[in-house]
C-alpha atoms as a PDB file:
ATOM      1  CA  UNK A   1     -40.035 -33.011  -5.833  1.00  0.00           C
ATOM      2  CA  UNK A   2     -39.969 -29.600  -7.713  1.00  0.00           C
ATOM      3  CA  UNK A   3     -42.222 -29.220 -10.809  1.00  0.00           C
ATOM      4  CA  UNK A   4     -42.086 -26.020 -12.728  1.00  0.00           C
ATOM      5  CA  UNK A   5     -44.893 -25.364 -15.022  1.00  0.00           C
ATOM      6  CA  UNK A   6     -44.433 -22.409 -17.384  1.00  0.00           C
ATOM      7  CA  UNK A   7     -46.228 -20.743 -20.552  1.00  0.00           C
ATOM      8  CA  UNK A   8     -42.739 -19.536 -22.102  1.00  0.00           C
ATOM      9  CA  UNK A   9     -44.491 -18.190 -25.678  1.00  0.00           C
ATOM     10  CA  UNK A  10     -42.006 -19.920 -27.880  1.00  0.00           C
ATOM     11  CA  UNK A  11     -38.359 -19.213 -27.888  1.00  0.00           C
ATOM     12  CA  UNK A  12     -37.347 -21.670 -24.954  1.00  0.00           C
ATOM     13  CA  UNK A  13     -33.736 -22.094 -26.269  1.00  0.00           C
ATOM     14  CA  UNK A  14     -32.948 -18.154 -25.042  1.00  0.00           C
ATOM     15  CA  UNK A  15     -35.070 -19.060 -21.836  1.00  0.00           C
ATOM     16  CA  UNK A  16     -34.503 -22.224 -20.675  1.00  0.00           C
ATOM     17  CA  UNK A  17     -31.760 -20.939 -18.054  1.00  0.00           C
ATOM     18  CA  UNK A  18     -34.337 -19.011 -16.591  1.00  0.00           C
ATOM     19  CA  UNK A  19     -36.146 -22.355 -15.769  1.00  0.00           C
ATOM     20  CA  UNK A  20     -33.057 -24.231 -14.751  1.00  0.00           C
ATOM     21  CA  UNK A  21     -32.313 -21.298 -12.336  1.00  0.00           C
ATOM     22  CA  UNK A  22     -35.583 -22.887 -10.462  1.00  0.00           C
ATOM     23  CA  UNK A  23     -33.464 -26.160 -10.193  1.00  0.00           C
ATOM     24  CA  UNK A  24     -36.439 -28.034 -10.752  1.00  0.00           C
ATOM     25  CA  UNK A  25     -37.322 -31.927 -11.258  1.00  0.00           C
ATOM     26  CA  UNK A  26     -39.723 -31.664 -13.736  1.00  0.00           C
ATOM     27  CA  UNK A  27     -40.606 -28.764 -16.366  1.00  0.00           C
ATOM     28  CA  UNK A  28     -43.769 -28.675 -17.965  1.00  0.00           C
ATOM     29  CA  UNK A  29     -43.925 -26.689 -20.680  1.00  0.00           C
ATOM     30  CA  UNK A  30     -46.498 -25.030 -23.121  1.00  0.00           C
ATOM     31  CA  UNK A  31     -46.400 -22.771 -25.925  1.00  0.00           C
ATOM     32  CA  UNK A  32     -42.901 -24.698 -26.817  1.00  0.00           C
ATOM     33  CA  UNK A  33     -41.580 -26.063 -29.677  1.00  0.00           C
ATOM     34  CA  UNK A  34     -41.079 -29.781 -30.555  1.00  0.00           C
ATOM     35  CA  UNK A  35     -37.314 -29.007 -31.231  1.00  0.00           C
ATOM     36  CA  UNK A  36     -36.475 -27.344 -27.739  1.00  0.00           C
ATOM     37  CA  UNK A  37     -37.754 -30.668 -26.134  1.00  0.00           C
ATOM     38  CA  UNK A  38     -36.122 -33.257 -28.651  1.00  0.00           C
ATOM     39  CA  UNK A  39     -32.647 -31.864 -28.244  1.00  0.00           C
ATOM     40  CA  UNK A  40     -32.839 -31.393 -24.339  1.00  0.00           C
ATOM     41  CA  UNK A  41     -30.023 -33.474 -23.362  1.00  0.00           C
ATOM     42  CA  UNK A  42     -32.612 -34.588 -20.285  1.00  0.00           C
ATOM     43  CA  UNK A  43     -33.426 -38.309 -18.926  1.00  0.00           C
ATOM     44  CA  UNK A  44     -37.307 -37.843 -20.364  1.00  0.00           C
ATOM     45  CA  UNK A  45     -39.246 -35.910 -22.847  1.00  0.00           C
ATOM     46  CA  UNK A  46     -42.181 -35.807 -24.042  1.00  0.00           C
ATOM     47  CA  UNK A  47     -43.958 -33.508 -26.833  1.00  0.00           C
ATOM     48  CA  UNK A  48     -47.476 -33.287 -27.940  1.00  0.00           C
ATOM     49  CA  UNK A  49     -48.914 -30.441 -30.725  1.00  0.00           C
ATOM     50  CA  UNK A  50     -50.470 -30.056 -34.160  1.00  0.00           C
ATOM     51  CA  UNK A  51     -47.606 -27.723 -34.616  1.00  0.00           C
ATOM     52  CA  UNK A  52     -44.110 -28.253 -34.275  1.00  0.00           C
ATOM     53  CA  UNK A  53     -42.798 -24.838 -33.174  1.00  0.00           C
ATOM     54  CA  UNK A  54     -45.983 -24.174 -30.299  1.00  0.00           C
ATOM     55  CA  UNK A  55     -47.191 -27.368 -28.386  1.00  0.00           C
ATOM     56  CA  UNK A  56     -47.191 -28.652 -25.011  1.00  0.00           C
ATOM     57  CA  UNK A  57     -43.567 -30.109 -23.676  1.00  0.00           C
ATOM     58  CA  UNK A  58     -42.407 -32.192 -20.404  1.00  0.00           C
ATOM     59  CA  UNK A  59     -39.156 -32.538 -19.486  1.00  0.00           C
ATOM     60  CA  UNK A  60     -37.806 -34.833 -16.625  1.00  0.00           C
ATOM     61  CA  UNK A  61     -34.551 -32.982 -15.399  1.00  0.00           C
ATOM     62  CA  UNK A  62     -33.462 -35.638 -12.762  1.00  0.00           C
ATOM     63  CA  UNK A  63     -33.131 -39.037 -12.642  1.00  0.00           C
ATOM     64  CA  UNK A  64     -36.171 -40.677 -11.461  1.00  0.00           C
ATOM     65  CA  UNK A  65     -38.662 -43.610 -12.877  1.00  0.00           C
ATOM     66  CA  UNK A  66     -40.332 -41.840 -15.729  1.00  0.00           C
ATOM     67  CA  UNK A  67     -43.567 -43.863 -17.623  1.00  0.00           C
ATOM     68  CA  UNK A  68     -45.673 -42.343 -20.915  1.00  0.00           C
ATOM     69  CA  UNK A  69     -48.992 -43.851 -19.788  1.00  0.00           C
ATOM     70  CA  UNK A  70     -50.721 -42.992 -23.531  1.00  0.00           C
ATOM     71  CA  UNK A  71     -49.136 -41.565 -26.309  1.00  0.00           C
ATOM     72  CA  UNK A  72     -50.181 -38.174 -27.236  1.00  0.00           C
ATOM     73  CA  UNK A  73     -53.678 -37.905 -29.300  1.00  0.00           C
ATOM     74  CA  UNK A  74     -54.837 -35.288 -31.799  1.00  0.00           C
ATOM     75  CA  UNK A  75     -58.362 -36.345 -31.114  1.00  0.00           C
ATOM     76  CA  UNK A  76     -57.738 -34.720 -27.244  1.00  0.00           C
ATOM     77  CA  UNK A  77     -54.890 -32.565 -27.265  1.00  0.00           C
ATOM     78  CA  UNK A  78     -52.880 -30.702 -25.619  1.00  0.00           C
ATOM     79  CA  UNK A  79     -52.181 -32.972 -22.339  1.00  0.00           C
ATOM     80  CA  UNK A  80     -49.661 -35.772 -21.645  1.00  0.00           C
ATOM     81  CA  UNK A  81     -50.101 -37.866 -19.330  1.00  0.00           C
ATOM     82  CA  UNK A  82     -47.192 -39.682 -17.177  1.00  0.00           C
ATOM     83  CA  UNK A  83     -45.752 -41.006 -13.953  1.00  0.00           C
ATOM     84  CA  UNK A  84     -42.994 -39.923 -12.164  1.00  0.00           C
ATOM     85  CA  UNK A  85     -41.836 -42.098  -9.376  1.00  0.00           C
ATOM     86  CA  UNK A  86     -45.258 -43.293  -8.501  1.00  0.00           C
ATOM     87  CA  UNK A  87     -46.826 -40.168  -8.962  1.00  0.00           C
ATOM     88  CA  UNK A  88     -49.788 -39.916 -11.968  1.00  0.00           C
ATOM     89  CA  UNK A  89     -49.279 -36.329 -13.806  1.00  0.00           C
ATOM     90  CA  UNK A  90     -51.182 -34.752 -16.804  1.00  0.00           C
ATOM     91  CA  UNK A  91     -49.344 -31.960 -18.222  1.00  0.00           C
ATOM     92  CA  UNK A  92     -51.791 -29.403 -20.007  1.00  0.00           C
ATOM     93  CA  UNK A  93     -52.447 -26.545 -22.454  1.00  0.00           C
ATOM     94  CA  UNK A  94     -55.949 -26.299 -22.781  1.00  0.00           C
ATOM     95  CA  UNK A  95     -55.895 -24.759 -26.261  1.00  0.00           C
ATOM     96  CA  UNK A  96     -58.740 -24.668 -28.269  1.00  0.00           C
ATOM     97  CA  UNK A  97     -59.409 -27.453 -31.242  1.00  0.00           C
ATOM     98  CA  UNK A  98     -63.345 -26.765 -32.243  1.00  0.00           C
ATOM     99  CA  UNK A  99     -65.287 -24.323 -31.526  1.00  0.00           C
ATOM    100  CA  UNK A 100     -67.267 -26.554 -28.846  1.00  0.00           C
ATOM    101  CA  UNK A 101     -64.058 -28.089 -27.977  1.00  0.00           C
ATOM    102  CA  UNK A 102     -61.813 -25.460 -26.613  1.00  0.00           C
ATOM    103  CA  UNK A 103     -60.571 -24.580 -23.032  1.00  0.00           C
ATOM    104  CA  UNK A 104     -62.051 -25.560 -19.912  1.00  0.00           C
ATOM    105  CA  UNK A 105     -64.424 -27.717 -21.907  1.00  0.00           C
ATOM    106  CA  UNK A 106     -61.390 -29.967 -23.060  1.00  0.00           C
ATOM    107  CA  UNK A 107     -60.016 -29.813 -19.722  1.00  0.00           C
ATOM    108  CA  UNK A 108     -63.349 -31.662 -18.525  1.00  0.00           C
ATOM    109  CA  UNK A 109     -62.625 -34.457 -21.052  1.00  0.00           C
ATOM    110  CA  UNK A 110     -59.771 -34.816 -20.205  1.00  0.00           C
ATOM    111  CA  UNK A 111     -60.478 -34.827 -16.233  1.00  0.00           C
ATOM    112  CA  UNK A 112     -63.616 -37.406 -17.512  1.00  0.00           C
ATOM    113  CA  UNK A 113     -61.003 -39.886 -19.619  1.00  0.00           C
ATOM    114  CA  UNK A 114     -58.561 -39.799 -16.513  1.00  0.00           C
ATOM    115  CA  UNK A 115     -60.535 -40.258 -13.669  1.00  0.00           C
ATOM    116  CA  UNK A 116     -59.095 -43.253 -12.786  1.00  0.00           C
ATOM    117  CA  UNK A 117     -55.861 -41.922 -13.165  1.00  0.00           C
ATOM    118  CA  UNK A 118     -56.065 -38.681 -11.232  1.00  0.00           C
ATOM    119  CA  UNK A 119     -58.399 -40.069  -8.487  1.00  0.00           C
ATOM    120  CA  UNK A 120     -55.918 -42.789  -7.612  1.00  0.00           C
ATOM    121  CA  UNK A 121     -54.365 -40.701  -4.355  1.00  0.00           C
ATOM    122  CA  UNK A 122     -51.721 -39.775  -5.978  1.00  0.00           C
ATOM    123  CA  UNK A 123     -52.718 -37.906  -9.095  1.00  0.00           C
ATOM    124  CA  UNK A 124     -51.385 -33.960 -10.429  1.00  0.00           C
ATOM    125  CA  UNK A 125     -53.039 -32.358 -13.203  1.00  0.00           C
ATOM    126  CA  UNK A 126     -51.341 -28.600 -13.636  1.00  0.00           C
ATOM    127  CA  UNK A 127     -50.269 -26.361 -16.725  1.00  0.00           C
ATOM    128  CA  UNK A 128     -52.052 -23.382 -18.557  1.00  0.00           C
ATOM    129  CA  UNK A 129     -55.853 -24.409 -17.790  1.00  0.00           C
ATOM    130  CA  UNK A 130     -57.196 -21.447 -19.839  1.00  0.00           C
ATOM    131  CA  UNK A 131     -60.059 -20.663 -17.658  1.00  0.00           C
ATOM    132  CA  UNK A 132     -60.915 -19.156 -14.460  1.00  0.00           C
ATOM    133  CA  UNK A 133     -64.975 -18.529 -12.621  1.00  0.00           C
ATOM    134  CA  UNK A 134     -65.033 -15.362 -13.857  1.00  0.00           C
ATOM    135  CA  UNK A 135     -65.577 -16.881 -17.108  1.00  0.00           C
ATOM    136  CA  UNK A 136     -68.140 -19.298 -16.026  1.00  0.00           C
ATOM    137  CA  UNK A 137     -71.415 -18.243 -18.291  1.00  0.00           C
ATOM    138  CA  UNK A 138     -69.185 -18.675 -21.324  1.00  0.00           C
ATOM    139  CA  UNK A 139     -69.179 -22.276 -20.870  1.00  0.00           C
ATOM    140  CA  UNK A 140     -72.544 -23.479 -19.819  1.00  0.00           C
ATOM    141  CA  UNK A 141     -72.577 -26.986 -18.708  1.00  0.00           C
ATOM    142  CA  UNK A 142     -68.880 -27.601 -18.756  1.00  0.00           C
ATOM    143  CA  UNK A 143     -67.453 -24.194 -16.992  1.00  0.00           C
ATOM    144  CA  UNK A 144     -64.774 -23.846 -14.727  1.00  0.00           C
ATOM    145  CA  UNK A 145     -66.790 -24.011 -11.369  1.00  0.00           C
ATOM    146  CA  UNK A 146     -68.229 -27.221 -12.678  1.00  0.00           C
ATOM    147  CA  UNK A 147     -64.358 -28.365 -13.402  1.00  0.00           C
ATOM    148  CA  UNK A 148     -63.298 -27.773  -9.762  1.00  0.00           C
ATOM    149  CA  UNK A 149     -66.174 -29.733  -8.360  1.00  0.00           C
ATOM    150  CA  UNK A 150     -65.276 -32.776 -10.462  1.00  0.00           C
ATOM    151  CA  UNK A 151     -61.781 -32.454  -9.395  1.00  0.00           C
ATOM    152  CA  UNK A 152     -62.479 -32.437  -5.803  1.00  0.00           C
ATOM    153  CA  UNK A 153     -64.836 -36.123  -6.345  1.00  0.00           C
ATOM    154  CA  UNK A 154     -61.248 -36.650  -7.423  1.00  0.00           C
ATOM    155  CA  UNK A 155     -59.855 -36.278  -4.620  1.00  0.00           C
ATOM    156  CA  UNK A 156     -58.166 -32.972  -5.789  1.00  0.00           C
ATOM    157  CA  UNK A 157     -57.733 -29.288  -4.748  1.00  0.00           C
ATOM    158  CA  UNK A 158     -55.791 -26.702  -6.200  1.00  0.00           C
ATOM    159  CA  UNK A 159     -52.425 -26.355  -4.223  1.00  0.00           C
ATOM    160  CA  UNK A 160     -52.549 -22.732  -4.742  1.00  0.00           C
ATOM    161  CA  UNK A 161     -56.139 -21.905  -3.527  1.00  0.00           C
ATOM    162  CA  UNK A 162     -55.298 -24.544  -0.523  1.00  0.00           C
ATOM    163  CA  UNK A 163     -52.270 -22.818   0.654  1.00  0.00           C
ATOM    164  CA  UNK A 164     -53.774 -19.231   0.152  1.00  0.00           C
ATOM    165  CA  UNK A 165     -57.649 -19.870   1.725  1.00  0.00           C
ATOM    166  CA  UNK A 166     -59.120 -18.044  -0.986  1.00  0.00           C
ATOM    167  CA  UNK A 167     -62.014 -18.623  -3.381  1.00  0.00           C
ATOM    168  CA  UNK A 168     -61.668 -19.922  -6.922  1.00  0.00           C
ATOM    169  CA  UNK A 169     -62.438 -16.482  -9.045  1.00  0.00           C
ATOM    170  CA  UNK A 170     -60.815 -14.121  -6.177  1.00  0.00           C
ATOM    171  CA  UNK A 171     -57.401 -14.696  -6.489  1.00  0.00           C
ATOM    172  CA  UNK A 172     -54.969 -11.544  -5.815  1.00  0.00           C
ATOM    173  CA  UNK A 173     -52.021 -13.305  -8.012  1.00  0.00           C
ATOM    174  CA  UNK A 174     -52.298 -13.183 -11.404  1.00  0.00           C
ATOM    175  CA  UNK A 175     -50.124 -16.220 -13.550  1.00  0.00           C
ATOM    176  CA  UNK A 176     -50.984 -14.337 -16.851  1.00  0.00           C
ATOM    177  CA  UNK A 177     -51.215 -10.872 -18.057  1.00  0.00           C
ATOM    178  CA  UNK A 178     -52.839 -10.014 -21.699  1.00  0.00           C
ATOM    179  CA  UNK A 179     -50.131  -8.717 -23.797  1.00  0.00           C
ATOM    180  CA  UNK A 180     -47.951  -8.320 -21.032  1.00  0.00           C
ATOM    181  CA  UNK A 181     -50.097  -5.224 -19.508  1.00  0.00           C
ATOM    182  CA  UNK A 182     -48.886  -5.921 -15.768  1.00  0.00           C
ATOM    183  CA  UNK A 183     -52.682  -3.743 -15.764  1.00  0.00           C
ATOM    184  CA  UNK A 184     -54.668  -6.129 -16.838  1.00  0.00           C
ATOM    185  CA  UNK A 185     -54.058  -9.984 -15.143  1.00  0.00           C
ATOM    186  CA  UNK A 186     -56.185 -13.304 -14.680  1.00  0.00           C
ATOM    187  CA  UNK A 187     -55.474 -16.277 -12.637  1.00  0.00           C
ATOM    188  CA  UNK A 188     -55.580 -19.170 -15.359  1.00  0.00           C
ATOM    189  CA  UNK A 189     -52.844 -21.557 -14.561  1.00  0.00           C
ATOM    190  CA  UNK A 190     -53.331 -24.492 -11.634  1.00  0.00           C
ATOM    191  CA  UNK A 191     -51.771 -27.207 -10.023  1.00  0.00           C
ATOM    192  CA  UNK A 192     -54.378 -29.877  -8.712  1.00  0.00           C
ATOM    193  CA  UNK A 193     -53.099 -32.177  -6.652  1.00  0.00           C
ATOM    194  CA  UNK A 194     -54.474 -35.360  -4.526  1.00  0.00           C
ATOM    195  CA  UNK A 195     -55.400 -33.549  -1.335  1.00  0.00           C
ATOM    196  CA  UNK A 196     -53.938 -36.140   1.177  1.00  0.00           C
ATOM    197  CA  UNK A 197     -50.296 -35.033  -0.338  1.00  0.00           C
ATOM    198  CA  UNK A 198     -48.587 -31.512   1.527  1.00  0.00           C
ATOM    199  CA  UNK A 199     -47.363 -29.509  -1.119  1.00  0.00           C
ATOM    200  CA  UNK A 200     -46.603 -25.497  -1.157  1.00  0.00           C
ATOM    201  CA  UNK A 201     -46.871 -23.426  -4.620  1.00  0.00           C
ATOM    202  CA  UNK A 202     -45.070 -20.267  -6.007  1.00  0.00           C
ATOM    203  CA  UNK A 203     -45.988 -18.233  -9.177  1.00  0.00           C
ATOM    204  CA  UNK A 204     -43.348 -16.344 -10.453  1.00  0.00           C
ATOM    205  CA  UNK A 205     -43.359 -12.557 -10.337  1.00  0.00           C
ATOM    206  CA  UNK A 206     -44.089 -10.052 -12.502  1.00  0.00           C
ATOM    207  CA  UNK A 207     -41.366  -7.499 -12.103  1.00  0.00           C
ATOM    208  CA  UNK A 208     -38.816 -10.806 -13.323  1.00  0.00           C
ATOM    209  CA  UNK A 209     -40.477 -12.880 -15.476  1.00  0.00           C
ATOM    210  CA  UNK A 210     -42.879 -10.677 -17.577  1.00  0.00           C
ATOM    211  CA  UNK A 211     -40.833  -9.605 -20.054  1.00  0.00           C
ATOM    212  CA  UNK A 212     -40.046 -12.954 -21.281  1.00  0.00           C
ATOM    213  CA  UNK A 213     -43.766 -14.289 -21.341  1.00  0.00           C
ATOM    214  CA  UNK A 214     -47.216 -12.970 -20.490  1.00  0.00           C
ATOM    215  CA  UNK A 215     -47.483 -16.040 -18.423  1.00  0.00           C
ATOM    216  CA  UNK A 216     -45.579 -16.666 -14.663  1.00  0.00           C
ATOM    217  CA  UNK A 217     -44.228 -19.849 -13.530  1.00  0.00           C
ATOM    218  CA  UNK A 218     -46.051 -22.160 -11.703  1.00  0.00           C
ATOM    219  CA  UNK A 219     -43.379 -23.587  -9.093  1.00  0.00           C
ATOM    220  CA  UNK A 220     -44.794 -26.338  -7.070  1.00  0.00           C
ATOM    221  CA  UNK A 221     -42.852 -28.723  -4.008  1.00  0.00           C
ATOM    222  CA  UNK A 222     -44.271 -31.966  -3.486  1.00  0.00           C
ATOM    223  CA  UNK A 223     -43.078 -32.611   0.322  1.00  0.00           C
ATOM    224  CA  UNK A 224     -44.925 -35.997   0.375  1.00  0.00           C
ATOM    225  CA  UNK A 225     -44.560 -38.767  -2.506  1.00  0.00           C
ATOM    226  CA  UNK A 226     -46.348 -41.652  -3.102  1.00  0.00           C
ATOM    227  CA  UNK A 227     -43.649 -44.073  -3.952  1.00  0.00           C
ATOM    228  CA  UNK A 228     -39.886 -43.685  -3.361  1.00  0.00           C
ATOM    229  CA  UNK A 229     -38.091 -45.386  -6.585  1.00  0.00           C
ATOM    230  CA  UNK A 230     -35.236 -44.373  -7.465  1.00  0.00           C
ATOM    231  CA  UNK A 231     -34.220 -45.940 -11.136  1.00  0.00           C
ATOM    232  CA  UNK A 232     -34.312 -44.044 -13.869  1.00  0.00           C
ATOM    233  CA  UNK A 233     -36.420 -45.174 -16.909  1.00  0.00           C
ATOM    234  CA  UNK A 234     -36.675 -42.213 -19.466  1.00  0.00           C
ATOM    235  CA  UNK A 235     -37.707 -42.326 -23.700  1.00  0.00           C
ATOM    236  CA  UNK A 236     -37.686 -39.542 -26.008  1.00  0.00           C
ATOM    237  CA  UNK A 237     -40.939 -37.803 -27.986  1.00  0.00           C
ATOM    238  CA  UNK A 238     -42.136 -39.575 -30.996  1.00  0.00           C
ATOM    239  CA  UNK A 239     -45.139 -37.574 -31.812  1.00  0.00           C
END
């Protein structure tokens, strides 16, 4: 299974080829708008966002057993969380809603109200997380360190810092780069996935993608699922 996650800063109707080009299974989606994910003619959607042209969007590409497992909330946005032929995703945006909760430290509610969910075996949490070590002593108490621990008690790793051996804070590809200054990068998006499933991860590059977003595309391949079915089972966003 192919899941491409991708920041696209609005405007996915002129980009959404560039996606497709990935021939992916699954798109995740943030910084979208509610319209780009309504009209994909796509066997699932899903949208979640307080507003309607910039919010977090999943969008099943191939036929497969798709299942919302909560509707999207405004009380604990941006993240919607799903299953996809037996595997338990949460798409993310960690945005910012108060001043306390914003970023990593929604990410860790998030991680605290799935637990169950994403320490099943065969759990995926991935998208824009916002955050990165480096930024640890902004967050006392709920930092980005702190988030990686909890994921591991989990049972998850991040595919990217798996496959590459480095440390969390030391990574040499960036996935975003402030106002698209190729000068000036951070490692802020993830894919954390159950660490008893083989999976290898991408990010897109620079020189191809940057002038369309100051994010890169996350593309991850799942070589191992956890369930094989094969009908297809898809609904449309409500929210």
């Amino acid at each position: 299974m192919r899941i491409v996650s991708w920041n696209c800063s609005m405007a996915y109707g002129r980009k959404g080829h560039l996606v497709e080009a990935l021939t992916p299974d699954v798109v995740v989606l943030q910084e979208v708008s509610k319209a780009d994910i309504i009209g994909a003619q796509t066997p699932f959607g899903a949208w979640a966002g307080s507003n309607k042209h910039k919010g977090l969007g999943v969008l099943g590409m191939t036929p497969a057993n798709y299942t919302m497992t909560e509707q999207a909330s405004s009380a604990l946005p941006w993240h919607l969380p799903f299953s996809v032929n037996g595997l338990n995703m949460i798409a993310l945006w960690a945005h910012k809603l108060t001043q306390d909760q914003r970023y990593v430290r929604i990410t860790h509610q998030i991680a605290d109200t799935h637990s169950q969910y994403l320490g099943s075996g065969r759990g995926l949490i991935l998208g824009d997380f916002n955050s990165n070590t480096v930024w640890d002593r902004g967050h006392p108490g709920r930092n980005h360190s702190m988030l990686v621990d909890k994921l591991e008690k989990l049972g998850l790793d991040s595919v990217f810092h798996r496959q590459e051996g480095c440390p969390q804070g030391e990574e040499n590809i960036k996935t975003y780069f402030h106002r698209k200054n190729a000068d000036h990068g951070h490692h802020i998006d993830y894919a954390f996935l159950s660490m008893t499933m083989d999976a290898s991860i991408r990010v897109g590059e620079p020189t191809e993608w940057l002038k369309h977003s100051d994010h890169m595309p996350l593309i991850l391949d799942i070589h191992q699922l956890p369930g094989s079915a094969s009908s297809a089972r898809g609904s449309r966003p409500t929210e």
